[in-house]
C-alpha atoms as a PDB file:
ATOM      1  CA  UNK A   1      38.717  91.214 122.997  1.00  0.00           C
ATOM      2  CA  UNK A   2      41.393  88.381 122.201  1.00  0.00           C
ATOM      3  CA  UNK A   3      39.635  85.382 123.645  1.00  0.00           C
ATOM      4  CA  UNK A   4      43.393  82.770 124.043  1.00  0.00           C
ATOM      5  CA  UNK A   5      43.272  79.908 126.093  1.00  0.00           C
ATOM      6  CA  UNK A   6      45.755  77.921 128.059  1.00  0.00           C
ATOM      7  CA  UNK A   7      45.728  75.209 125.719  1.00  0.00           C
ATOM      8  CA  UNK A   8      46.823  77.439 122.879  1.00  0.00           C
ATOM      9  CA  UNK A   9      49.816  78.629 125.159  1.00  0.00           C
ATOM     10  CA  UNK A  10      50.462  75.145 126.059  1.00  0.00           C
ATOM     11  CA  UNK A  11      50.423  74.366 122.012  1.00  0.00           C
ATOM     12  CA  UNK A  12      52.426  77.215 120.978  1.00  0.00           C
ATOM     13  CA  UNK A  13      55.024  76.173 123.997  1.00  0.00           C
ATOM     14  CA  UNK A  14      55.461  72.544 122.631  1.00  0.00           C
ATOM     15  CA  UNK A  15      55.552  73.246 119.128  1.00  0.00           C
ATOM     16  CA  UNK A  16      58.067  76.209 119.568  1.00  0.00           C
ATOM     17  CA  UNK A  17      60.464  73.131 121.448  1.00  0.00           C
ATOM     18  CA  UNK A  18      60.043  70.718 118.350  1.00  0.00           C
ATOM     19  CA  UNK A  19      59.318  73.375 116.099  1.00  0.00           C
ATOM     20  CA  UNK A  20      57.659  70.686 113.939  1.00  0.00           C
ATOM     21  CA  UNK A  21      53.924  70.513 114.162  1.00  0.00           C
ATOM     22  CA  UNK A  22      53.434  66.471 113.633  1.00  0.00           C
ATOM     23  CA  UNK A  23      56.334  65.850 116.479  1.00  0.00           C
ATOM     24  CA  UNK A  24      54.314  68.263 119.059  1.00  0.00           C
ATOM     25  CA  UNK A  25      51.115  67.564 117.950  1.00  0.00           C
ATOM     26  CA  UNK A  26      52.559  63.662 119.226  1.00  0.00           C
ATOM     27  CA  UNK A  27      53.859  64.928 121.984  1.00  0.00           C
ATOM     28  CA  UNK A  28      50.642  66.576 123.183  1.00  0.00           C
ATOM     29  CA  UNK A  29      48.858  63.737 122.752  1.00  0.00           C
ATOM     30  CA  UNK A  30      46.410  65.701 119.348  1.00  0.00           C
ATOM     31  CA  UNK A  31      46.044  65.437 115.642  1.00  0.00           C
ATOM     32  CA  UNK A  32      48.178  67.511 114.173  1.00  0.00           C
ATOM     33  CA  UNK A  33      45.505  69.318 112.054  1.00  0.00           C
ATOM     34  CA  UNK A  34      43.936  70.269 115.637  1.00  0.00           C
ATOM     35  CA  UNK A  35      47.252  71.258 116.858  1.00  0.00           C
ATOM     36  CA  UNK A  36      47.693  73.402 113.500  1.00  0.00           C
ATOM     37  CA  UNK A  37      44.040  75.006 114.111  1.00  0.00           C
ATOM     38  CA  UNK A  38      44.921  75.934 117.668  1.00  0.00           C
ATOM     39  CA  UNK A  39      47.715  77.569 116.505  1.00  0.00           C
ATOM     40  CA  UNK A  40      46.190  79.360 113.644  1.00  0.00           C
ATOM     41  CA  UNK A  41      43.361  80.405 115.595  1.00  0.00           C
ATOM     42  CA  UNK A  42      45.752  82.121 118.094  1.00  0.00           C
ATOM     43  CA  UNK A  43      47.632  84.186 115.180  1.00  0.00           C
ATOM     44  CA  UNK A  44      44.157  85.289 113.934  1.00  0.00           C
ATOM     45  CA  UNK A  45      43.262  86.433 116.929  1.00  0.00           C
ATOM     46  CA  UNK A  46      46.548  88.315 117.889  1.00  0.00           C
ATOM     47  CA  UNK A  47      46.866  89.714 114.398  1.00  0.00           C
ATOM     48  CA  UNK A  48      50.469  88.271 113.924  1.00  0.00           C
ATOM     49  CA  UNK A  49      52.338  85.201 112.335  1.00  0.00           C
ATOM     50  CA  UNK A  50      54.048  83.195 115.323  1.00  0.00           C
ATOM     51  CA  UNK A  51      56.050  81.011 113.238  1.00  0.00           C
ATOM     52  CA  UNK A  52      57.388  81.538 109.625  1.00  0.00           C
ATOM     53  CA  UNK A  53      55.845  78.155 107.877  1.00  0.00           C
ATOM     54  CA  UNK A  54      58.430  78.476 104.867  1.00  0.00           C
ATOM     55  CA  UNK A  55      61.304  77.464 106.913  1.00  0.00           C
ATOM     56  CA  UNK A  56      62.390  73.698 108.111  1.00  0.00           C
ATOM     57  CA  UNK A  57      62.125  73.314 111.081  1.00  0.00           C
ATOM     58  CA  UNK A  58      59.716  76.041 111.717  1.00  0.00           C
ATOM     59  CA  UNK A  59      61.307  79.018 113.058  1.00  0.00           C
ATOM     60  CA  UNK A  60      59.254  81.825 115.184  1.00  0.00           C
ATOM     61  CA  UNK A  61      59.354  85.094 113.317  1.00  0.00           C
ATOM     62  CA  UNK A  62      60.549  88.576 115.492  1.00  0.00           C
ATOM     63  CA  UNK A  63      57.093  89.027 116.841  1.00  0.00           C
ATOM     64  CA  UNK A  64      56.790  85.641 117.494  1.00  0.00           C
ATOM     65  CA  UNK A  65      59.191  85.671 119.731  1.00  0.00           C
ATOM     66  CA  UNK A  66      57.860  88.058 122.242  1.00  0.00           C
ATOM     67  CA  UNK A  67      54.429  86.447 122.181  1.00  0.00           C
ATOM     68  CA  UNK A  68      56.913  83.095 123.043  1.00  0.00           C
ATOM     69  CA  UNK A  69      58.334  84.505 125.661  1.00  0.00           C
ATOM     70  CA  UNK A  70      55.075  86.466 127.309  1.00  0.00           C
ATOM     71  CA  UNK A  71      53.677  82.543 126.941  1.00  0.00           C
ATOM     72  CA  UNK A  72      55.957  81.493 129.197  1.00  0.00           C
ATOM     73  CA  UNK A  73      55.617  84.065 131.544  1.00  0.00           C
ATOM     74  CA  UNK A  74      51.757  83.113 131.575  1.00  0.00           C
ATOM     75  CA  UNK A  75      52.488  79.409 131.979  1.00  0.00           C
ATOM     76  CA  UNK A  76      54.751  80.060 134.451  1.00  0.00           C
ATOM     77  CA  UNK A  77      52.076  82.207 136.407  1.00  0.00           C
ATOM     78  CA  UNK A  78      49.232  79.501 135.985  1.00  0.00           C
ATOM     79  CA  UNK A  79      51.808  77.029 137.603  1.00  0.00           C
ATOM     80  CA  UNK A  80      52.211  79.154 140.516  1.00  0.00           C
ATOM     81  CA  UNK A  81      48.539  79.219 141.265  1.00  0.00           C
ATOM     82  CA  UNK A  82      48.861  75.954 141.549  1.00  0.00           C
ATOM     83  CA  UNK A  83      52.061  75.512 143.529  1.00  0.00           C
ATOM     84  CA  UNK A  84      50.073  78.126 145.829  1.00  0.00           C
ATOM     85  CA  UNK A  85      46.984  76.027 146.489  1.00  0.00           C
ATOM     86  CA  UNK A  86      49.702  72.977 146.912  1.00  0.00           C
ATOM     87  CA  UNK A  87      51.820  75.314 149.530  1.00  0.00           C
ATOM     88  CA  UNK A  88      48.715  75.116 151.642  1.00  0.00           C
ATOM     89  CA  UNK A  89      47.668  71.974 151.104  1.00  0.00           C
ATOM     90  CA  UNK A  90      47.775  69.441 153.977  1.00  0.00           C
ATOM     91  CA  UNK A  91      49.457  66.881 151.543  1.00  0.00           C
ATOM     92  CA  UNK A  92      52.920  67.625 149.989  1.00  0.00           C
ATOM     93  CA  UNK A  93      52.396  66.131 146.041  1.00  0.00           C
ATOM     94  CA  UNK A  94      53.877  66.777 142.428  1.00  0.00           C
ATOM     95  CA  UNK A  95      56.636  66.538 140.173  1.00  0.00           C
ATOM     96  CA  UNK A  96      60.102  67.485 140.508  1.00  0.00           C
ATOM     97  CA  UNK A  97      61.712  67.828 137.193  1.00  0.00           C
ATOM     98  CA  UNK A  98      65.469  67.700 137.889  1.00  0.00           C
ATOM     99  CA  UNK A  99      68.229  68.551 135.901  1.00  0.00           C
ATOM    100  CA  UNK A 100      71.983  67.257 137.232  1.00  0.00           C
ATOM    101  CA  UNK A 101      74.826  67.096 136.144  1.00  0.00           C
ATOM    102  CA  UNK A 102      77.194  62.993 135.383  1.00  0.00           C
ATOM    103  CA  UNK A 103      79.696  63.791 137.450  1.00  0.00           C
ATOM    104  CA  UNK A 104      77.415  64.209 140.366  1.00  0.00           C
ATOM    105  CA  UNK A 105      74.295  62.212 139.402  1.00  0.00           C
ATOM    106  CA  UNK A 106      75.728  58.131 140.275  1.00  0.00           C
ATOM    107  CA  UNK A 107      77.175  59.164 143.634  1.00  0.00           C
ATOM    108  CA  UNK A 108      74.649  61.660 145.018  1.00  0.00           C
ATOM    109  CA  UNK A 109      70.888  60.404 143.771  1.00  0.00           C
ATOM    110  CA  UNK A 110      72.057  57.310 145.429  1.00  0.00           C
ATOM    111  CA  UNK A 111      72.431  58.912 148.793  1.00  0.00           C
ATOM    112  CA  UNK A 112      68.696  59.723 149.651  1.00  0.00           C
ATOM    113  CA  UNK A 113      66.624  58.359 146.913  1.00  0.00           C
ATOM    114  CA  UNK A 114      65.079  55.729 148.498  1.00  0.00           C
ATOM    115  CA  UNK A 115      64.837  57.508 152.115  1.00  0.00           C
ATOM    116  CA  UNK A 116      63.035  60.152 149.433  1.00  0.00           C
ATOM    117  CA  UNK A 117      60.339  57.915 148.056  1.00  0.00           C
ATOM    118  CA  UNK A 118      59.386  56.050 151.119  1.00  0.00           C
ATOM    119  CA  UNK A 119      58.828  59.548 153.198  1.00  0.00           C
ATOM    120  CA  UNK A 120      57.432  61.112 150.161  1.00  0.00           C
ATOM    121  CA  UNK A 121      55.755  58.450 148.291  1.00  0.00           C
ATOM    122  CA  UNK A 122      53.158  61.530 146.367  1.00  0.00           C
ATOM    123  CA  UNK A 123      56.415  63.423 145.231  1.00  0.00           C
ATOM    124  CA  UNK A 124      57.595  62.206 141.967  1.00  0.00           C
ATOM    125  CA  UNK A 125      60.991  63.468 141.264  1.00  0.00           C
ATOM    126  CA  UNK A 126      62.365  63.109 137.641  1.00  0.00           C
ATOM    127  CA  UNK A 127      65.863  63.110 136.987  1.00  0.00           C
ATOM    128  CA  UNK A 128      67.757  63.661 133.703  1.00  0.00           C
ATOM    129  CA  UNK A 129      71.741  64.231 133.229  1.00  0.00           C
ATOM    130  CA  UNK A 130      72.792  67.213 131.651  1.00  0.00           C
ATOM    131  CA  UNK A 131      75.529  69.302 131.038  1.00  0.00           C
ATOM    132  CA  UNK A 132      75.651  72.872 133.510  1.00  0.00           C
ATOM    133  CA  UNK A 133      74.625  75.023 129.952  1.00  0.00           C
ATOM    134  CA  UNK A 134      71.709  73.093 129.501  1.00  0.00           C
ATOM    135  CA  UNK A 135      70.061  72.772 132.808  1.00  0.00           C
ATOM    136  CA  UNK A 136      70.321  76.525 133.079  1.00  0.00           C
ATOM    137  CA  UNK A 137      68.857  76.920 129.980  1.00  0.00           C
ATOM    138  CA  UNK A 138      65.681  74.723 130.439  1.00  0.00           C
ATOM    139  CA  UNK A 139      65.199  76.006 133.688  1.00  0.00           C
ATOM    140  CA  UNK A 140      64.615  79.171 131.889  1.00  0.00           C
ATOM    141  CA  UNK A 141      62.256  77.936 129.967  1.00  0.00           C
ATOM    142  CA  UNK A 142      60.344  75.888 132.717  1.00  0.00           C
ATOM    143  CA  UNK A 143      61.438  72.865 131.090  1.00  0.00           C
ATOM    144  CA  UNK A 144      62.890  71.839 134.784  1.00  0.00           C
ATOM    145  CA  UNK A 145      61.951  73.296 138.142  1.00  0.00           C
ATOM    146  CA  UNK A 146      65.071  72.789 139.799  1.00  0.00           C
ATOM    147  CA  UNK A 147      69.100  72.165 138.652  1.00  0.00           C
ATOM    148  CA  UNK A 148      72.194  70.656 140.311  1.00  0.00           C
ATOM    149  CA  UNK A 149      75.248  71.656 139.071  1.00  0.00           C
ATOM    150  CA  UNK A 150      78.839  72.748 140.402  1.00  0.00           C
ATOM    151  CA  UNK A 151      79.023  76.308 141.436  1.00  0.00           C
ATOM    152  CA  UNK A 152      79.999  79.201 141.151  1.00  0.00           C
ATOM    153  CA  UNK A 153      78.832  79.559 137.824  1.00  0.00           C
ATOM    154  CA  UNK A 154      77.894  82.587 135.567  1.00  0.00           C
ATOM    155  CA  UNK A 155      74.464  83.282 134.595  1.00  0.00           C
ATOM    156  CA  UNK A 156      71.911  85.882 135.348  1.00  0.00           C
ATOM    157  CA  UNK A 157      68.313  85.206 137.064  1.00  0.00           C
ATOM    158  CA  UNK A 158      69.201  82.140 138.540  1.00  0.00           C
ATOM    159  CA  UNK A 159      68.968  81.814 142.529  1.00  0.00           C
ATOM    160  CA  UNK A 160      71.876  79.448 144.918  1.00  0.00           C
ATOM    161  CA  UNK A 161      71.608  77.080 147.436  1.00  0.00           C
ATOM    162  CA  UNK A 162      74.533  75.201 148.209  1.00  0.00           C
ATOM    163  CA  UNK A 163      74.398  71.799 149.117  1.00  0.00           C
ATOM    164  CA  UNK A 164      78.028  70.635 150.160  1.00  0.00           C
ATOM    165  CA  UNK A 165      81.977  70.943 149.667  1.00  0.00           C
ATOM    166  CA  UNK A 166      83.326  68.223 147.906  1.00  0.00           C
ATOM    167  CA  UNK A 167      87.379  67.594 147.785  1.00  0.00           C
ATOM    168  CA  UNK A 168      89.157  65.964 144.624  1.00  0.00           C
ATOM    169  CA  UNK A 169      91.601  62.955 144.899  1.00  0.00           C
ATOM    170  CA  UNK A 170      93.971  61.705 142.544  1.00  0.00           C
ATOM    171  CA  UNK A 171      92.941  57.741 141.590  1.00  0.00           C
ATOM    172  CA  UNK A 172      96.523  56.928 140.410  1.00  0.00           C
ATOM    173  CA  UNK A 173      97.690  53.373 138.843  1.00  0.00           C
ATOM    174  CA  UNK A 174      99.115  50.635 140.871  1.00  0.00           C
ATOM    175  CA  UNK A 175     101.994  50.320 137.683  1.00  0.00           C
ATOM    176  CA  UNK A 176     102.430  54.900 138.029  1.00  0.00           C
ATOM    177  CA  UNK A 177     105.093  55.515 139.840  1.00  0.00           C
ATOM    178  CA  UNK A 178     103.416  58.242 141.777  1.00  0.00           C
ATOM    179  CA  UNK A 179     101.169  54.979 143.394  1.00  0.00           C
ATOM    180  CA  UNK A 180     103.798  54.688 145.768  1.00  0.00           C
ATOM    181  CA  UNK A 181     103.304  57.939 147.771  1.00  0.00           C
ATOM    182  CA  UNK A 182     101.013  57.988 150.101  1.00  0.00           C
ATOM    183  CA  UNK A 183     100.168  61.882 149.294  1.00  0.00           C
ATOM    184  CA  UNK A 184     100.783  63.705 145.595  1.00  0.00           C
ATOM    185  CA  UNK A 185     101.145  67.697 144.716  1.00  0.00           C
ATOM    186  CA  UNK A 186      99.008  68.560 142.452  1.00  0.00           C
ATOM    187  CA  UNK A 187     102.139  69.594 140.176  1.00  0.00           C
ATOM    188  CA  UNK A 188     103.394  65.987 140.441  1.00  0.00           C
ATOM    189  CA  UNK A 189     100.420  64.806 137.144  1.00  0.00           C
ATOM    190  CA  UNK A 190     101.916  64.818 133.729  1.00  0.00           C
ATOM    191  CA  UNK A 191      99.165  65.769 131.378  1.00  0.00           C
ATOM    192  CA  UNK A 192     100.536  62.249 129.324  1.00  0.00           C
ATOM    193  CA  UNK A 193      99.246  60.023 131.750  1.00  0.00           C
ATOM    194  CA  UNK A 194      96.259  62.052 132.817  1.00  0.00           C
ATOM    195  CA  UNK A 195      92.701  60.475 131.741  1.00  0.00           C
ATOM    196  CA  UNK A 196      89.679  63.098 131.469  1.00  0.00           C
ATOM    197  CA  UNK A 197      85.989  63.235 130.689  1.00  0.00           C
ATOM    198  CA  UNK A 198      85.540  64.626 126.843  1.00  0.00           C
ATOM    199  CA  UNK A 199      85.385  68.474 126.363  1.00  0.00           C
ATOM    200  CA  UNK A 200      81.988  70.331 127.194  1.00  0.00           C
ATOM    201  CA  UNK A 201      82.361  69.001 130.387  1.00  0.00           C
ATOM    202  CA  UNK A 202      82.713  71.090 133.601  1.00  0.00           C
ATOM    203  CA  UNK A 203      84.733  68.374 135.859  1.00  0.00           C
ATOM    204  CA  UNK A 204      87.297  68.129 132.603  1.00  0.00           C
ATOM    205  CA  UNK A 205      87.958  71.758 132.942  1.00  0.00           C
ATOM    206  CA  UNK A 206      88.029  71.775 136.618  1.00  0.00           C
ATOM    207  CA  UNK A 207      90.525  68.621 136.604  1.00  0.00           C
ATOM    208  CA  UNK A 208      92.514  70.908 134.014  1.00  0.00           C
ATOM    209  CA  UNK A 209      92.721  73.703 136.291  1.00  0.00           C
ATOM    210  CA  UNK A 210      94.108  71.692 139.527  1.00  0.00           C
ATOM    211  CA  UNK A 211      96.914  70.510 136.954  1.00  0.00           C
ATOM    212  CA  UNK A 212      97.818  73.673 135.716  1.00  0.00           C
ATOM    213  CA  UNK A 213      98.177  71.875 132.206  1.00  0.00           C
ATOM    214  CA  UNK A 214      97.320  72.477 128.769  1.00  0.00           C
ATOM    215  CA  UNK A 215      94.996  70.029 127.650  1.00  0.00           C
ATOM    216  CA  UNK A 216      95.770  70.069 124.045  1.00  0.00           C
ATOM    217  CA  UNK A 217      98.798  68.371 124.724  1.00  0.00           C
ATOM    218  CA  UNK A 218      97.381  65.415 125.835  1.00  0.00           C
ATOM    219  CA  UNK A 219      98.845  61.911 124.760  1.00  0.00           C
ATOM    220  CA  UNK A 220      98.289  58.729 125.773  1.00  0.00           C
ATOM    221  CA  UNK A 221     100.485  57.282 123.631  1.00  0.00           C
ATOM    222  CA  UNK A 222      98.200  54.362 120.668  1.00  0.00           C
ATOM    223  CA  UNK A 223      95.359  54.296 123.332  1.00  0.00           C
ATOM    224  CA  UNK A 224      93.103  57.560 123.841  1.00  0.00           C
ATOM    225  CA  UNK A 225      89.925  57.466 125.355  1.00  0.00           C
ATOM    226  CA  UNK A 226      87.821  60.101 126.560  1.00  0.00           C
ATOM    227  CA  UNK A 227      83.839  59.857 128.506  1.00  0.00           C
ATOM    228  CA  UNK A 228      81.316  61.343 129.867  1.00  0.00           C
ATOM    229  CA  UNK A 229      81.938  58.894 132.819  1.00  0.00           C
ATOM    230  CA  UNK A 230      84.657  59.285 136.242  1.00  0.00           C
ATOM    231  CA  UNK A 231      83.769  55.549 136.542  1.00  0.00           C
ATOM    232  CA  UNK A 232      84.903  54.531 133.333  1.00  0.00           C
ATOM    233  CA  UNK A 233      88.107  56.647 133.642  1.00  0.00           C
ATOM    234  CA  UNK A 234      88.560  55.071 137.021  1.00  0.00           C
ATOM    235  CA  UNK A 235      88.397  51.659 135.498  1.00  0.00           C
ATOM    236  CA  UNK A 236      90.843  52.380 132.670  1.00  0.00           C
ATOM    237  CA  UNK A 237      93.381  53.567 135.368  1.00  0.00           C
ATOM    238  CA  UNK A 238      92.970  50.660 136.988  1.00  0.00           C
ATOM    239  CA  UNK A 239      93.860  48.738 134.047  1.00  0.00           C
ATOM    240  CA  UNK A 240      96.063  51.006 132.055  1.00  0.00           C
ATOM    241  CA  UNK A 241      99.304  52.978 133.591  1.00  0.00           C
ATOM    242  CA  UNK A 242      97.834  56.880 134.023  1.00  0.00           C
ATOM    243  CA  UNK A 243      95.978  58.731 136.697  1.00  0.00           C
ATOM    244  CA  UNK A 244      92.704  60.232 136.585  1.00  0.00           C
ATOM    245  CA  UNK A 245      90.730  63.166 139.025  1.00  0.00           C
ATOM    246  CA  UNK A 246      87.663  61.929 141.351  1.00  0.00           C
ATOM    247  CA  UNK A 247      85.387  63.534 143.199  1.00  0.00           C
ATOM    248  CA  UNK A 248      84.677  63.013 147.052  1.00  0.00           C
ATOM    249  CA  UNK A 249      81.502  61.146 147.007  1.00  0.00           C
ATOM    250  CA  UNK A 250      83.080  58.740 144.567  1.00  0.00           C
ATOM    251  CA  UNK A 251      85.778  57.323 146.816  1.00  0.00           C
ATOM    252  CA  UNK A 252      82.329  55.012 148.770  1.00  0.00           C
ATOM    253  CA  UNK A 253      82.037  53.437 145.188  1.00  0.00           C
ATOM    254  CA  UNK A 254      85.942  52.041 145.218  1.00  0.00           C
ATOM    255  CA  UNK A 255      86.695  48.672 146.327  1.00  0.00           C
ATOM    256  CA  UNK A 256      88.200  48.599 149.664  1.00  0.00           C
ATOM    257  CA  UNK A 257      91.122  46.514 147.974  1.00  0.00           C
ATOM    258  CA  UNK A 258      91.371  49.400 145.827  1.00  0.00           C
ATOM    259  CA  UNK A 259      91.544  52.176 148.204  1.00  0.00           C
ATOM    260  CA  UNK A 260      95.378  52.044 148.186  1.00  0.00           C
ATOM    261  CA  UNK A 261      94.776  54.008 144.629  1.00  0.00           C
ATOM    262  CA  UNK A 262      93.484  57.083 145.929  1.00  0.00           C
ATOM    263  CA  UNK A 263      95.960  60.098 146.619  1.00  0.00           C
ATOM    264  CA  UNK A 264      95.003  62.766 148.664  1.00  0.00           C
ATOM    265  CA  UNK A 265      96.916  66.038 147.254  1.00  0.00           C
ATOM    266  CA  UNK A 266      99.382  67.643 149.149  1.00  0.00           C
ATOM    267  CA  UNK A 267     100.121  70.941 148.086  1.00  0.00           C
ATOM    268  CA  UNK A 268      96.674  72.541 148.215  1.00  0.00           C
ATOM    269  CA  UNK A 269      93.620  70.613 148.472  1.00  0.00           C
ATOM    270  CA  UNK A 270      91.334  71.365 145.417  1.00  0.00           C
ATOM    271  CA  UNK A 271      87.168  71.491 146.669  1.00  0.00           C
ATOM    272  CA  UNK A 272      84.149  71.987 144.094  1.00  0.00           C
ATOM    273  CA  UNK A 273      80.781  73.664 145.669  1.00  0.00           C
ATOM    274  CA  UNK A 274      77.536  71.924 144.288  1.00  0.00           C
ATOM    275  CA  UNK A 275      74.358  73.357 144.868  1.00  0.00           C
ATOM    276  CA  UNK A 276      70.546  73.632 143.808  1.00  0.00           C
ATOM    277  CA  UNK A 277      70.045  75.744 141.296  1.00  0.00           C
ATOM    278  CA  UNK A 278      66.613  77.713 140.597  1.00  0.00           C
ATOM    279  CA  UNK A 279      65.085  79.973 138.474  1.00  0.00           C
ATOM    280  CA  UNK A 280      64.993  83.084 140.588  1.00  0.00           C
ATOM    281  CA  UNK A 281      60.772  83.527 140.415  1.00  0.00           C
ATOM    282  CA  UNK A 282      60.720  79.642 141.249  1.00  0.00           C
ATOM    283  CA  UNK A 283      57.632  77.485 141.869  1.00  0.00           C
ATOM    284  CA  UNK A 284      57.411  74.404 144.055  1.00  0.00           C
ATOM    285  CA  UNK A 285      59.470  76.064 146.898  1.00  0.00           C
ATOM    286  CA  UNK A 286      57.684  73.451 149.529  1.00  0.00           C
ATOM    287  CA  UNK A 287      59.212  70.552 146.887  1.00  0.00           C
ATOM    288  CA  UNK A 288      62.443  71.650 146.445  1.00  0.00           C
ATOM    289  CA  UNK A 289      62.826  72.277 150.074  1.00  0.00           C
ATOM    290  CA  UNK A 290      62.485  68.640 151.404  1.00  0.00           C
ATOM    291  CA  UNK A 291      64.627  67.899 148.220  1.00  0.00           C
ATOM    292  CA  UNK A 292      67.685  69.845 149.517  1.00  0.00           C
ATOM    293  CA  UNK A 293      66.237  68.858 153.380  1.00  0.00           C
ATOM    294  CA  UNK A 294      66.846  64.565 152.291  1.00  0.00           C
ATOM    295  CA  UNK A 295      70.097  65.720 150.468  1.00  0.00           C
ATOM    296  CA  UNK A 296      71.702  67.473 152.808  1.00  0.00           C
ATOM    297  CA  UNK A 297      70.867  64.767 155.660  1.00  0.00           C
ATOM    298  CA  UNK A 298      72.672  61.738 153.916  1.00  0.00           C
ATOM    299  CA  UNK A 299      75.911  64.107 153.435  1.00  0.00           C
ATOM    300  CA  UNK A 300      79.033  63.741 155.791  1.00  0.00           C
ATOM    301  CA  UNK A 301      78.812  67.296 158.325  1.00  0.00           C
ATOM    302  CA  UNK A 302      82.399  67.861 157.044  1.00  0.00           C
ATOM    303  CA  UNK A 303      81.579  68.135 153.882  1.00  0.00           C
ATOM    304  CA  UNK A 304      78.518  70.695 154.393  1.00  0.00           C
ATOM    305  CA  UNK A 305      80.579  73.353 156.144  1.00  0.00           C
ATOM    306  CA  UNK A 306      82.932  75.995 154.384  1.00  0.00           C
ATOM    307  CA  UNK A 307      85.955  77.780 156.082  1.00  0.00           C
ATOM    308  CA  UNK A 308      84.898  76.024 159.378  1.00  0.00           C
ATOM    309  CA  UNK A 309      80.664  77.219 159.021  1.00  0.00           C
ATOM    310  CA  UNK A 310      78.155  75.176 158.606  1.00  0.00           C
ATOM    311  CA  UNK A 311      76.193  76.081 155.571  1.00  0.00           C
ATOM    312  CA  UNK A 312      72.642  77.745 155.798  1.00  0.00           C
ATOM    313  CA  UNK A 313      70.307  74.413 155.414  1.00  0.00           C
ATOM    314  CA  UNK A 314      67.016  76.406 155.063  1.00  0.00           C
ATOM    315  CA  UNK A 315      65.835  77.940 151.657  1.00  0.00           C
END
């Protein structure tokens, strides 16, 4: 009878992440030489080697694998015992671990973070930007609990909740000669004077798309720059001739002497979905719902409703 405890699990978890045993062995707070005992222990006892030890980093072997991914299945399990005993518990507590993506994160956490602490002071929630790949990955891997990204987006096993419909402006130069309309078409933006986050990035390809341009054309003549950052790309188009893309929720961080630079677009009016994102056998339901619940109450109506409906604000 194999006699594995959760703290093995929990050690072969961390140490498959760093697959290093001093750098999870730190991060769990052991020795290392009790983290490599743990670990040993558990191959002696399943009869297999986890991790092939001749390799840098460590790598998990075939049968390792499976035994990796049946440990996460477990952990996953042992957290929902305890997200069950917390779903009938009087007092809502825990940790959100929540991944989002730059081009939201500065103009949405804003919105209802502090309205979200003070009504939910025993709810920690714990934010960290990442690209859409990423945050889908770790939520597979219970490395987050819940995602917010722009949708629709491929991927399998992964549950949707919108959150709101957000419309792109054009944030166009005082010195561009398209700052003097009061309304642009979309096919009005030369790719030459067009400033966009780096590639990897969703909003970059989005931006693309609305242009209808080939990106690997781009020139802006001796100055290039390219970020991870809509506020940085604002700021060079306020000081450079050129025109960038900007989300909805980013006009309330513009200067009202600056609002003159914003162009609606008049031949179609280009709108990105963002939503919650979970792992389809998600824990911490009772969390994530008042986490969409504060969201959705600090965003305009018009911008929560899609072809005329308002979207469904329950999970």
């Amino acid at each position: 009878m194999i006699k594995m405890n959760l703290q093995q699990v929990e050690y072969l978890l961390v140490l498959n992440k760093f697959r290093n045993f001093s750098k999870a062995a730190q991060a769990s707070f052991v020795t290392q030489p009790a983290m490599t005992i743990q670990i040993k222990n558990l191959e002696n006892e399943l009869g297999v080697t986890i991790f092939d030890r001749t390799k840098k980093p460590l790598i998990p072997t075939e049968i390792g694998l499976e035994v990796i991914k049946q440990a996460r299945v477990l952990q996953k399990e042992v957290e929902r015992i305890k997200d069950i005993a917390d779903t009938f518990g009087s007092e809502l507590k825990g940790k959100l671990k929540i991944g989002i993506i730059p081009t939201v994160a500065p103009y949405l956490v804003p919105l209802f973070i502090n309205n979200f602490i003070k009504k939910y002071s025993n709810i920690t929630l714990d934010f960290i930007e990442l690209i859409t790949d990423d945050i889908i990955k770790k939520l597979k891997e219970s490395e987050l609990d819940v995602g917010i990204i722009v949708t629709p987006y491929e991927m399998n096993g992964i549950t949707v909740f919108p959150l709101y419909y957000e419309k792109f402006y054009a944030y166009v130069s005082k010195e561009h000669p398209l700052y003097k309309k009061k309304k642009i078409n979309t096919t009005d933006i030369s790719l030459e004077s067009l400033w966009l986050l780096e590639e990897g990035n969703c909003f970059r390809n989005q931006v693309i798309n609305i242009c209808s341009k080939d990106v690997k054309s781009t020139n802006q003549s001796n100055f290039l720059y390219e970020s991870l950052s809509i506020d940085a790309l604002r700021k060079i188009v306020e000081h450079q001739m050129g025109v960038t893309v900007i989300p909805e929720l980013a006009v309330n961080e513009i200067n009202i002497n600056k609002r003159d630079m914003i162009k609606p677009f008049n031949d179609y009016v280009p709108v990105r979905e963002v939503s919650i994102i979970v792992d389809r056998s998600y824990l911490k339901k009772r969390l994530i719902d008042k986490l969409r619940e504060e969201i959705l109450k600090t965003i305009p109506v018009k911008m929560k409703k899609i072809k005329g409906e308002l979207i469904n604000t329950k999970i």
